[in-house]
ModelCIF file with pLDDT and N, C-alpha, C, O atoms, coordinates in Angstrom:
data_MODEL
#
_entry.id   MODEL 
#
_entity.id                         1 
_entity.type                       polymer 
_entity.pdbx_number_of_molecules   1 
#
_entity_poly.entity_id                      1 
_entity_poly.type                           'polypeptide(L)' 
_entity_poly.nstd_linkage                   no 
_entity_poly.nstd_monomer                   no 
_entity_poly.pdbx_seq_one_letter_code       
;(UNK)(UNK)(UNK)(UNK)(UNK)(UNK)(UNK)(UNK)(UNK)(UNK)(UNK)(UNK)(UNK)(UNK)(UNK)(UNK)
(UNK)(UNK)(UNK)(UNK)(UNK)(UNK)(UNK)(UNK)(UNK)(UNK)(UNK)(UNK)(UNK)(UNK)(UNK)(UNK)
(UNK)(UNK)(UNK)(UNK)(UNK)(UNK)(UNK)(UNK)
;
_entity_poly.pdbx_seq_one_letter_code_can   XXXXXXXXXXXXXXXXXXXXXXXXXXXXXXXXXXXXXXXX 
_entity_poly.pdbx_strand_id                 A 
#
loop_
_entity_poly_seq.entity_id 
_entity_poly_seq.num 
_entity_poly_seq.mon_id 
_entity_poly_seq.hetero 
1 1  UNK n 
1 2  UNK n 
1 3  UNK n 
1 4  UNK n 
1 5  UNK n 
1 6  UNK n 
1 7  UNK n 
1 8  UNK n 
1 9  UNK n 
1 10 UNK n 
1 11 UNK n 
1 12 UNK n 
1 13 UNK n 
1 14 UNK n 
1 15 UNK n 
1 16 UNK n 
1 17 UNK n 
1 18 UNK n 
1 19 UNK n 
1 20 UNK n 
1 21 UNK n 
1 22 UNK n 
1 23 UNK n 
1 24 UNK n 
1 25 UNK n 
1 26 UNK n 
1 27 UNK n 
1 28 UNK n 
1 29 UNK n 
1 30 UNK n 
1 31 UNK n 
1 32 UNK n 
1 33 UNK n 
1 34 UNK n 
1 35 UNK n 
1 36 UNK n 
1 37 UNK n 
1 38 UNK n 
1 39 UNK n 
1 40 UNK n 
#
_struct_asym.id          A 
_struct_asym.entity_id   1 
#
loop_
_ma_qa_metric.id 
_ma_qa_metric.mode 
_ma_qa_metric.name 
_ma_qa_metric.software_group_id 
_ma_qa_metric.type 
1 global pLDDT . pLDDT 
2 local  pLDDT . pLDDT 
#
_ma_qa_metric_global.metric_id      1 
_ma_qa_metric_global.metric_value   87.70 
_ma_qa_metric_global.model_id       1 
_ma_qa_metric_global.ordinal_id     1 
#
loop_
_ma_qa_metric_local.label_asym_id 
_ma_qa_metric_local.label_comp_id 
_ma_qa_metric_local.label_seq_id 
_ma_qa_metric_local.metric_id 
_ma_qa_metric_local.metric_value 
_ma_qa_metric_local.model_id 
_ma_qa_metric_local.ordinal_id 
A UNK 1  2 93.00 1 1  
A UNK 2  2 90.00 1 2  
A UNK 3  2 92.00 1 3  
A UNK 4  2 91.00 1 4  
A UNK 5  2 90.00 1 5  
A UNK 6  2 88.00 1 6  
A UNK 7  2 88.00 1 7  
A UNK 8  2 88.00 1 8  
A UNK 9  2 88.00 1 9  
A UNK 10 2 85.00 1 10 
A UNK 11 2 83.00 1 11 
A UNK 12 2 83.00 1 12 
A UNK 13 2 83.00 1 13 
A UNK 14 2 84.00 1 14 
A UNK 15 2 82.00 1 15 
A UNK 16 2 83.00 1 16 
A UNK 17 2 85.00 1 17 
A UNK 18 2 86.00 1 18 
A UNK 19 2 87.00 1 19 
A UNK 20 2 87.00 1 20 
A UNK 21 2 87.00 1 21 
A UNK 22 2 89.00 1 22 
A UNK 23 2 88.00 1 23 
A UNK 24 2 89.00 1 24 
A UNK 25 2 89.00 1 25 
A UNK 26 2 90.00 1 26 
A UNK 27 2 88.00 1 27 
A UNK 28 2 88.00 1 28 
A UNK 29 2 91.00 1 29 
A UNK 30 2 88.00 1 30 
A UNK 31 2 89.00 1 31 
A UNK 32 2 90.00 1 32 
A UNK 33 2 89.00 1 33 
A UNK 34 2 88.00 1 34 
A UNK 35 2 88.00 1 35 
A UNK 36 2 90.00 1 36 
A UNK 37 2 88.00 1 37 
A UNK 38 2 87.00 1 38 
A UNK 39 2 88.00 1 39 
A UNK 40 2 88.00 1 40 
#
loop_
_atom_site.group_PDB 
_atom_site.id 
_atom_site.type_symbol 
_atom_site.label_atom_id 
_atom_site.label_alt_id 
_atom_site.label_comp_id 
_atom_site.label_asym_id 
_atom_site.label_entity_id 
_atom_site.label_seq_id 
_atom_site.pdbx_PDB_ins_code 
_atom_site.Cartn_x 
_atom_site.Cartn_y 
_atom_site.Cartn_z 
_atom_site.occupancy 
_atom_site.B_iso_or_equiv 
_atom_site.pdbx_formal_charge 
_atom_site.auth_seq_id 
_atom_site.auth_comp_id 
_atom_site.auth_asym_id 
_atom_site.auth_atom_id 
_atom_site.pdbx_PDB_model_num 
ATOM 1   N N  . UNK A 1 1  ? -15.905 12.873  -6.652  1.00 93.00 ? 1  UNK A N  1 
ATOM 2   C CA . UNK A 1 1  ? -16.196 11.766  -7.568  1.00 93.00 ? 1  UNK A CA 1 
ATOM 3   C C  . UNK A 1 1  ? -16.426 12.273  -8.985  1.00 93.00 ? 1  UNK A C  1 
ATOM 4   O O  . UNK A 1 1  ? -16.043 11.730  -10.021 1.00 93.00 ? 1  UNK A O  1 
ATOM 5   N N  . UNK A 1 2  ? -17.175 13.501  -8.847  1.00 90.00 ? 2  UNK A N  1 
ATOM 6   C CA . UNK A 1 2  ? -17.249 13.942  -10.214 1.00 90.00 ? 2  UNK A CA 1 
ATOM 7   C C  . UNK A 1 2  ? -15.795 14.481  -11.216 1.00 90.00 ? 2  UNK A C  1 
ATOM 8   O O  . UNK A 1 2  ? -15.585 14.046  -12.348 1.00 90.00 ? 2  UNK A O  1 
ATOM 9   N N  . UNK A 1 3  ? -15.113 15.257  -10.674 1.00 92.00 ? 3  UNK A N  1 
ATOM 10  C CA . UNK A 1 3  ? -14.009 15.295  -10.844 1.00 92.00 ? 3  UNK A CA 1 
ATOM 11  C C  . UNK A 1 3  ? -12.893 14.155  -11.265 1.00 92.00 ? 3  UNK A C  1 
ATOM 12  O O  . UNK A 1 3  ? -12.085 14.056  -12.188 1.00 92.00 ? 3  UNK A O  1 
ATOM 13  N N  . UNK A 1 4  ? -13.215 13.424  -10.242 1.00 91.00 ? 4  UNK A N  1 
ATOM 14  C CA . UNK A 1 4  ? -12.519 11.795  -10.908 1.00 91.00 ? 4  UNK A CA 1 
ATOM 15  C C  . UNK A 1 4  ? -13.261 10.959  -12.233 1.00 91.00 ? 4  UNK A C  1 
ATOM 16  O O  . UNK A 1 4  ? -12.740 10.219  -13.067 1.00 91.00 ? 4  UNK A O  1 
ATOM 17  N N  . UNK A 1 5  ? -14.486 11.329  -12.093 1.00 90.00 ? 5  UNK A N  1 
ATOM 18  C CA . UNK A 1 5  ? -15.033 10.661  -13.663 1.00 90.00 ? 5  UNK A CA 1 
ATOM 19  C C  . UNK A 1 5  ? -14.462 11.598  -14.571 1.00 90.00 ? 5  UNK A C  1 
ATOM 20  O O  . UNK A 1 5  ? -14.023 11.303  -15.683 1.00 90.00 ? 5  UNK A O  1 
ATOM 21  N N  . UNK A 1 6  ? -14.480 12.765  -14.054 1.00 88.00 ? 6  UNK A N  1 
ATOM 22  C CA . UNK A 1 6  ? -13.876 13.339  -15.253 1.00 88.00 ? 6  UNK A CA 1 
ATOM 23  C C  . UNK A 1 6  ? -12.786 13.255  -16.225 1.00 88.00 ? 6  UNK A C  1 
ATOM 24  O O  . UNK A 1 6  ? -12.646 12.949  -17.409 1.00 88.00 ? 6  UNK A O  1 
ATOM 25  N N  . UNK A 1 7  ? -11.969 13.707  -15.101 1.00 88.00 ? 7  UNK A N  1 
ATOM 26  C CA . UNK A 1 7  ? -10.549 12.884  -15.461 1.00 88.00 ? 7  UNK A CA 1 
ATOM 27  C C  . UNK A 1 7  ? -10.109 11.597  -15.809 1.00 88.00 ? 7  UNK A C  1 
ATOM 28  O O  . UNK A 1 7  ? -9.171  11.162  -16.477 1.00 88.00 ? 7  UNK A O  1 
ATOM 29  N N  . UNK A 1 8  ? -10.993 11.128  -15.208 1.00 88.00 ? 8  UNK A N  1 
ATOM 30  C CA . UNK A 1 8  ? -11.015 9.121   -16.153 1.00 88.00 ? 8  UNK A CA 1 
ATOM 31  C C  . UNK A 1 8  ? -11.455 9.377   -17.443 1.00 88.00 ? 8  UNK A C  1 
ATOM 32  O O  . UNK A 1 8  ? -10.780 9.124   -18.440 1.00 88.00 ? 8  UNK A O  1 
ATOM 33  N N  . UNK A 1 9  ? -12.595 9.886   -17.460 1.00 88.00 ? 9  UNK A N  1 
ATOM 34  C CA . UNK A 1 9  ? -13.051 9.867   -18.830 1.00 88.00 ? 9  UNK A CA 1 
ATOM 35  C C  . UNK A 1 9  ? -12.407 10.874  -19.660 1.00 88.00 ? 9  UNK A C  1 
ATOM 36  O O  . UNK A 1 9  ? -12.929 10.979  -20.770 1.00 88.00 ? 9  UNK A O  1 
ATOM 37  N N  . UNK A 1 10 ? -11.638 11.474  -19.484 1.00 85.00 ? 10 UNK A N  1 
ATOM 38  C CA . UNK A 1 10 ? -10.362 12.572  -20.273 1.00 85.00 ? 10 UNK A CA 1 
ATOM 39  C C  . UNK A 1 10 ? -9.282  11.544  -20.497 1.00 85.00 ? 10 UNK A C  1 
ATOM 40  O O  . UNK A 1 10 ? -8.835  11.514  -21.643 1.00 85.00 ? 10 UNK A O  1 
ATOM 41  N N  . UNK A 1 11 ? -8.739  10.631  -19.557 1.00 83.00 ? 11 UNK A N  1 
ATOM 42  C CA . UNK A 1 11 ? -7.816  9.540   -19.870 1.00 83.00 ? 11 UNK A CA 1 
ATOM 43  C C  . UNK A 1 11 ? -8.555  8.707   -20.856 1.00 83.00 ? 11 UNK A C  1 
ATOM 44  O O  . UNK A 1 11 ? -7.937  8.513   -21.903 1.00 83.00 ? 11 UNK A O  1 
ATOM 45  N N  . UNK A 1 12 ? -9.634  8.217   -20.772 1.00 83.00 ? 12 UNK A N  1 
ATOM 46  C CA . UNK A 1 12 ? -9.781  7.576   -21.335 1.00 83.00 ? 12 UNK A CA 1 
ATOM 47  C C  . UNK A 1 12 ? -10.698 7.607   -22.768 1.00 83.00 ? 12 UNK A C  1 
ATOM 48  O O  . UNK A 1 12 ? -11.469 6.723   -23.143 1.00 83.00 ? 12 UNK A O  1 
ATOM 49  N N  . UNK A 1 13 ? -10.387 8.886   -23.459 1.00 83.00 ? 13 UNK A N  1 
ATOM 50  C CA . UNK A 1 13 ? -10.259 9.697   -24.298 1.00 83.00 ? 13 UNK A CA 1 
ATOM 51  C C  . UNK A 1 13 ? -9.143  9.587   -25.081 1.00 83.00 ? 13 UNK A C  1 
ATOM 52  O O  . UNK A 1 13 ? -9.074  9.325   -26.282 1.00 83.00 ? 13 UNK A O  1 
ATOM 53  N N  . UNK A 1 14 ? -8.217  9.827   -24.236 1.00 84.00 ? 14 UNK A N  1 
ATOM 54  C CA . UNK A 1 14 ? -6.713  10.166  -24.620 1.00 84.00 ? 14 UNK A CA 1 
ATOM 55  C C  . UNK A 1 14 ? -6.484  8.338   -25.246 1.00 84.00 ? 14 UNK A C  1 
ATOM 56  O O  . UNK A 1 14 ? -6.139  7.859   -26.326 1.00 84.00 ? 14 UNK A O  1 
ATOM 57  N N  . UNK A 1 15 ? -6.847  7.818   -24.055 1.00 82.00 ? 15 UNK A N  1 
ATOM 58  C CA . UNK A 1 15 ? -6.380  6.192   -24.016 1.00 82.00 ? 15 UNK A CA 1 
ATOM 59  C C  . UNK A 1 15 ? -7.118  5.224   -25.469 1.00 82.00 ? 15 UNK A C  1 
ATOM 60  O O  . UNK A 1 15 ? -6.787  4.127   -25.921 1.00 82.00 ? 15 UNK A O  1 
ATOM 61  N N  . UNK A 1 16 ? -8.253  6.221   -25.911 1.00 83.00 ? 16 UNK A N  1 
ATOM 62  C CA . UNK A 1 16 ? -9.422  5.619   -26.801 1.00 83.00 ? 16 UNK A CA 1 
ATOM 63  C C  . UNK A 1 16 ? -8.938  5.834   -28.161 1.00 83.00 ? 16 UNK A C  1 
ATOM 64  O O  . UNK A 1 16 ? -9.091  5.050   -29.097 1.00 83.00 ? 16 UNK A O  1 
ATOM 65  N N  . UNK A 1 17 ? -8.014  7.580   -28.212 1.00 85.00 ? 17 UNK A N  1 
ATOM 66  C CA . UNK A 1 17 ? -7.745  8.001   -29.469 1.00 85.00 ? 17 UNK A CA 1 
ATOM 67  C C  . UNK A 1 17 ? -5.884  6.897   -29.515 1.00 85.00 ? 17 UNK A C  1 
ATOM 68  O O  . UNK A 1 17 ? -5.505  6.158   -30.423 1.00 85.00 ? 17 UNK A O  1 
ATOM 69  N N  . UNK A 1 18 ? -5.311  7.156   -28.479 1.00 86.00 ? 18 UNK A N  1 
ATOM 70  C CA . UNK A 1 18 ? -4.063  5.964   -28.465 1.00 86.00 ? 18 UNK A CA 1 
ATOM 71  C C  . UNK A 1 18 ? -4.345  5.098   -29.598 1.00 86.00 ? 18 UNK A C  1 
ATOM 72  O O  . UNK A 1 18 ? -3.790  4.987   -30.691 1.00 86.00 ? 18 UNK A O  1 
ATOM 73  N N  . UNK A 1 19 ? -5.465  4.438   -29.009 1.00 87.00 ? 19 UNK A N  1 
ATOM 74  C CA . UNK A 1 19 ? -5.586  3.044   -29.337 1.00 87.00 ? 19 UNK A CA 1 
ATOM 75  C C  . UNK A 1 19 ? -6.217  3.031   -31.040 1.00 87.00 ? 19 UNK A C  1 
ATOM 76  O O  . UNK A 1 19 ? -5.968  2.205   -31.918 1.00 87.00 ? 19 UNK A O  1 
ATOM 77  N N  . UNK A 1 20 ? -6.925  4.010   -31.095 1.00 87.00 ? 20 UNK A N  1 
ATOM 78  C CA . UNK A 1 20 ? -7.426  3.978   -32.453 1.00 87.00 ? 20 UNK A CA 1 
ATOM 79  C C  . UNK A 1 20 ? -6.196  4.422   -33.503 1.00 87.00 ? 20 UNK A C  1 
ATOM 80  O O  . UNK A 1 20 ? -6.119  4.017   -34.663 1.00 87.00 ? 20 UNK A O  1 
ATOM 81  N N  . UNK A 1 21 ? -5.150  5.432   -32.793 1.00 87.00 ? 21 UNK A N  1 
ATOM 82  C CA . UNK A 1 21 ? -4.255  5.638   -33.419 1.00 87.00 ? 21 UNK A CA 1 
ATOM 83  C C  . UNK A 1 21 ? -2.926  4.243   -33.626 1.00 87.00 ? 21 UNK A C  1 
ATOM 84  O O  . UNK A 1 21 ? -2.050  4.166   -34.488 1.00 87.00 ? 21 UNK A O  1 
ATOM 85  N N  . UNK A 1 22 ? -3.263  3.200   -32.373 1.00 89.00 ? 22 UNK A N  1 
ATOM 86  C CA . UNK A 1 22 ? -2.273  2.355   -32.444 1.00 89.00 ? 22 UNK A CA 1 
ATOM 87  C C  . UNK A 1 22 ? -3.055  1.751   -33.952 1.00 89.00 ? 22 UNK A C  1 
ATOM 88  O O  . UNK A 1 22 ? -2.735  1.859   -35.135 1.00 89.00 ? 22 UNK A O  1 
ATOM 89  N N  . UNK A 1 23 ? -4.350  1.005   -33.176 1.00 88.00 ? 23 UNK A N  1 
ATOM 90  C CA . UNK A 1 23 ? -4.617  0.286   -34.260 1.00 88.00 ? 23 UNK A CA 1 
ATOM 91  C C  . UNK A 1 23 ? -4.427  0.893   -35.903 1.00 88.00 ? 23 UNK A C  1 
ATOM 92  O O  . UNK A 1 23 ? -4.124  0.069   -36.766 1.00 88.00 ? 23 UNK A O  1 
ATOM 93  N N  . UNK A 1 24 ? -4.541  1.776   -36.140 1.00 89.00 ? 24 UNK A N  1 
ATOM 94  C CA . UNK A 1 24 ? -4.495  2.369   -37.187 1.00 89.00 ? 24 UNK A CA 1 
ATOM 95  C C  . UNK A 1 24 ? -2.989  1.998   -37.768 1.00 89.00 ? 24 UNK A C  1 
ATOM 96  O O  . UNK A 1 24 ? -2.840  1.401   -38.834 1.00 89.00 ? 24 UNK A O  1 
ATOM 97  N N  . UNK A 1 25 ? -2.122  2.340   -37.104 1.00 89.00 ? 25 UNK A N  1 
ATOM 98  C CA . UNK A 1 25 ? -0.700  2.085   -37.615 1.00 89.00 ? 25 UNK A CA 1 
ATOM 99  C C  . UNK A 1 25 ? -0.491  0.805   -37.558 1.00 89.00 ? 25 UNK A C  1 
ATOM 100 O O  . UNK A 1 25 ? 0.450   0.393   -38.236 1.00 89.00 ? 25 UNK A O  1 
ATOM 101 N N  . UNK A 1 26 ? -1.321  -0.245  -36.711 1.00 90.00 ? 26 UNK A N  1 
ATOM 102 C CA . UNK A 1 26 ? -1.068  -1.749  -36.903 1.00 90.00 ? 26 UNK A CA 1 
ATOM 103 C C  . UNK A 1 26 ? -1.325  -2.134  -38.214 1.00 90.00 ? 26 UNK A C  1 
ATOM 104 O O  . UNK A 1 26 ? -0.543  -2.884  -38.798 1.00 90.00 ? 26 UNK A O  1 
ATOM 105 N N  . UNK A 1 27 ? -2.578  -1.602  -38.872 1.00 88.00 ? 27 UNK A N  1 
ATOM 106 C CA . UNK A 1 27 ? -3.222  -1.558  -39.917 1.00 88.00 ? 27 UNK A CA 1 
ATOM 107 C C  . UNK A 1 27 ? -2.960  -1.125  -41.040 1.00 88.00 ? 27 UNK A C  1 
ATOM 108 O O  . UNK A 1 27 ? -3.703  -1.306  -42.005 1.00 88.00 ? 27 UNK A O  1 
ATOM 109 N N  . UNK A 1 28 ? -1.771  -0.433  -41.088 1.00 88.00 ? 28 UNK A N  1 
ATOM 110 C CA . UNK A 1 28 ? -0.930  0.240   -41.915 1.00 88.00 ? 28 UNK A CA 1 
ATOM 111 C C  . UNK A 1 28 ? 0.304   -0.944  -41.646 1.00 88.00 ? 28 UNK A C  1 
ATOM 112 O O  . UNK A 1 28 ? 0.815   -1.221  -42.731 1.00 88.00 ? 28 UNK A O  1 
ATOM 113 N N  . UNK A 1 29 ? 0.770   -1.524  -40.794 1.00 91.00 ? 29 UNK A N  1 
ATOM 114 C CA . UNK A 1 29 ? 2.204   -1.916  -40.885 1.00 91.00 ? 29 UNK A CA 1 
ATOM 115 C C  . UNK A 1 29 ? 1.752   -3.642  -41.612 1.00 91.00 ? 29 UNK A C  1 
ATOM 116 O O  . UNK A 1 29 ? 2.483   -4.381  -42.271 1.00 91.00 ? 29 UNK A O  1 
ATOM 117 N N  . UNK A 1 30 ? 0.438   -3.845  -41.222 1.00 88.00 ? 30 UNK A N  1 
ATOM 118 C CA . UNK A 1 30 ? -0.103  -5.089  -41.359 1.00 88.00 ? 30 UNK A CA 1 
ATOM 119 C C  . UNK A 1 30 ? -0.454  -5.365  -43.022 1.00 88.00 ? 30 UNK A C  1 
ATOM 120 O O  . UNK A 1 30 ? -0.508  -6.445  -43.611 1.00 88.00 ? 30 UNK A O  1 
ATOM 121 N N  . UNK A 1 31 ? -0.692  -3.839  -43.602 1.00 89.00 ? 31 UNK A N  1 
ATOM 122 C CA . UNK A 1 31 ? -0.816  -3.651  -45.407 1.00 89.00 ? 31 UNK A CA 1 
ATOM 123 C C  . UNK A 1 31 ? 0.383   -3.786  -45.684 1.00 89.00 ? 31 UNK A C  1 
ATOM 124 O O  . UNK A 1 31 ? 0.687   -4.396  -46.709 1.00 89.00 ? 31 UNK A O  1 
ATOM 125 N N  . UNK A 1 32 ? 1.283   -3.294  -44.909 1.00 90.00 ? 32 UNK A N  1 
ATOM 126 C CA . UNK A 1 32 ? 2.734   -3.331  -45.625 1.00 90.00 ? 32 UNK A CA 1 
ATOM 127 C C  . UNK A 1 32 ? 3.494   -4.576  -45.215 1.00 90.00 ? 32 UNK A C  1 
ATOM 128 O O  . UNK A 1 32 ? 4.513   -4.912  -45.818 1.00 90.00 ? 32 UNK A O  1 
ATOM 129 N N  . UNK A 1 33 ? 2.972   -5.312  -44.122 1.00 89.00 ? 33 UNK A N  1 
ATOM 130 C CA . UNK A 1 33 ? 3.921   -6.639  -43.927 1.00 89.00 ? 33 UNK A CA 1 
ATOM 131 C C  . UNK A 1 33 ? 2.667   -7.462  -45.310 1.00 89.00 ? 33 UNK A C  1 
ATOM 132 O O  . UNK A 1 33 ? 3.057   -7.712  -46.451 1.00 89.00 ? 33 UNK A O  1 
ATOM 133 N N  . UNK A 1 34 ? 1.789   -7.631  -45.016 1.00 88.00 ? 34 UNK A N  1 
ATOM 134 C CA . UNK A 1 34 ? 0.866   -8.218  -46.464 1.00 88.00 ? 34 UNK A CA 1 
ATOM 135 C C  . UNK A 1 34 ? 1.706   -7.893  -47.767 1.00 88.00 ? 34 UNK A C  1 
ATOM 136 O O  . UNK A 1 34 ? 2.208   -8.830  -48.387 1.00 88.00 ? 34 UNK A O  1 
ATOM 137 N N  . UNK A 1 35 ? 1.864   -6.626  -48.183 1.00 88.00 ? 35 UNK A N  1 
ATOM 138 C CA . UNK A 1 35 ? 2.400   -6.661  -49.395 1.00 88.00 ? 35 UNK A CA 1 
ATOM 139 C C  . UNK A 1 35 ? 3.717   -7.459  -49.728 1.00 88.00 ? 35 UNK A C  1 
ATOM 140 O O  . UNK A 1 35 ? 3.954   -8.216  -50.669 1.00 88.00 ? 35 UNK A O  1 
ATOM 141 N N  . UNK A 1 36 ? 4.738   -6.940  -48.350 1.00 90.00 ? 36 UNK A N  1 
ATOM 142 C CA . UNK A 1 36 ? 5.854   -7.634  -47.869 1.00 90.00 ? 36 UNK A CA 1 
ATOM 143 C C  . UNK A 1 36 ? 6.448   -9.212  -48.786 1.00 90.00 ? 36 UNK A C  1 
ATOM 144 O O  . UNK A 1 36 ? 7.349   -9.697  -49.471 1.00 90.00 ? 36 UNK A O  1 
ATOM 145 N N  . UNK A 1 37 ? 4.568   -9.556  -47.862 1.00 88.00 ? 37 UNK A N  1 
ATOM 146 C CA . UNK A 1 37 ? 4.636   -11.158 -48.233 1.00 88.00 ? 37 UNK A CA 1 
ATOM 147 C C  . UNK A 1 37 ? 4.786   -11.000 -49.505 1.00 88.00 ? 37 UNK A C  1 
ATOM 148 O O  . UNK A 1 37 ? 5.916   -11.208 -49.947 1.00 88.00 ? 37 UNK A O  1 
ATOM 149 N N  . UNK A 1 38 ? 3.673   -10.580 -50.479 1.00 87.00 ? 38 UNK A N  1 
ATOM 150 C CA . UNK A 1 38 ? 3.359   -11.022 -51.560 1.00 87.00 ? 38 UNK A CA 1 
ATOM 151 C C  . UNK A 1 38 ? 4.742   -10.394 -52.528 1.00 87.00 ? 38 UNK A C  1 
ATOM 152 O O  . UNK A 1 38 ? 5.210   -11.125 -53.400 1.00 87.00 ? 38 UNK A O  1 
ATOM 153 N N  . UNK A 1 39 ? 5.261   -9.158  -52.314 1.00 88.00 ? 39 UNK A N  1 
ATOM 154 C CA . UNK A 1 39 ? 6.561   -8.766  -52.819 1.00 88.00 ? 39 UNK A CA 1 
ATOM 155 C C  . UNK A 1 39 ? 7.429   -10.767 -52.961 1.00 88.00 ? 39 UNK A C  1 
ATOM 156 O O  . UNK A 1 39 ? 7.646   -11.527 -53.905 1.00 88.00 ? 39 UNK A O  1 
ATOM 157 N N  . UNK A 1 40 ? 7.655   -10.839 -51.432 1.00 88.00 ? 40 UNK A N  1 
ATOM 158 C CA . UNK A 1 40 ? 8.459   -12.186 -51.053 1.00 88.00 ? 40 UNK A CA 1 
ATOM 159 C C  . UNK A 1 40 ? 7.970   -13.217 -52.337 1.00 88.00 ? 40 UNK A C  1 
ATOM 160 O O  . UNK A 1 40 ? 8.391   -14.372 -52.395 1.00 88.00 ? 40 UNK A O  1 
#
């Protein structure tokens, strides 16, 4: 069991930085569809 928390919590590490890295680039594509607009 310990072993399996481990490894969950190593996935979900991996899965935590993903996501901060997704959001991050959402957040970046979301400045640039914003400017997008206002370019438009």
């Amino acid at each position: 069991a310990r072993a399996e928390l481990q490894r969950a919590w190593h996935e979900g590490n991996i899965s935590q930085l993903e996501l901060e890295k997704l959001s991050a680039e959402l957040g970046h594509v979301r400045g640039i569809l914003g400017k997008t607009e206002k370019e438009m």
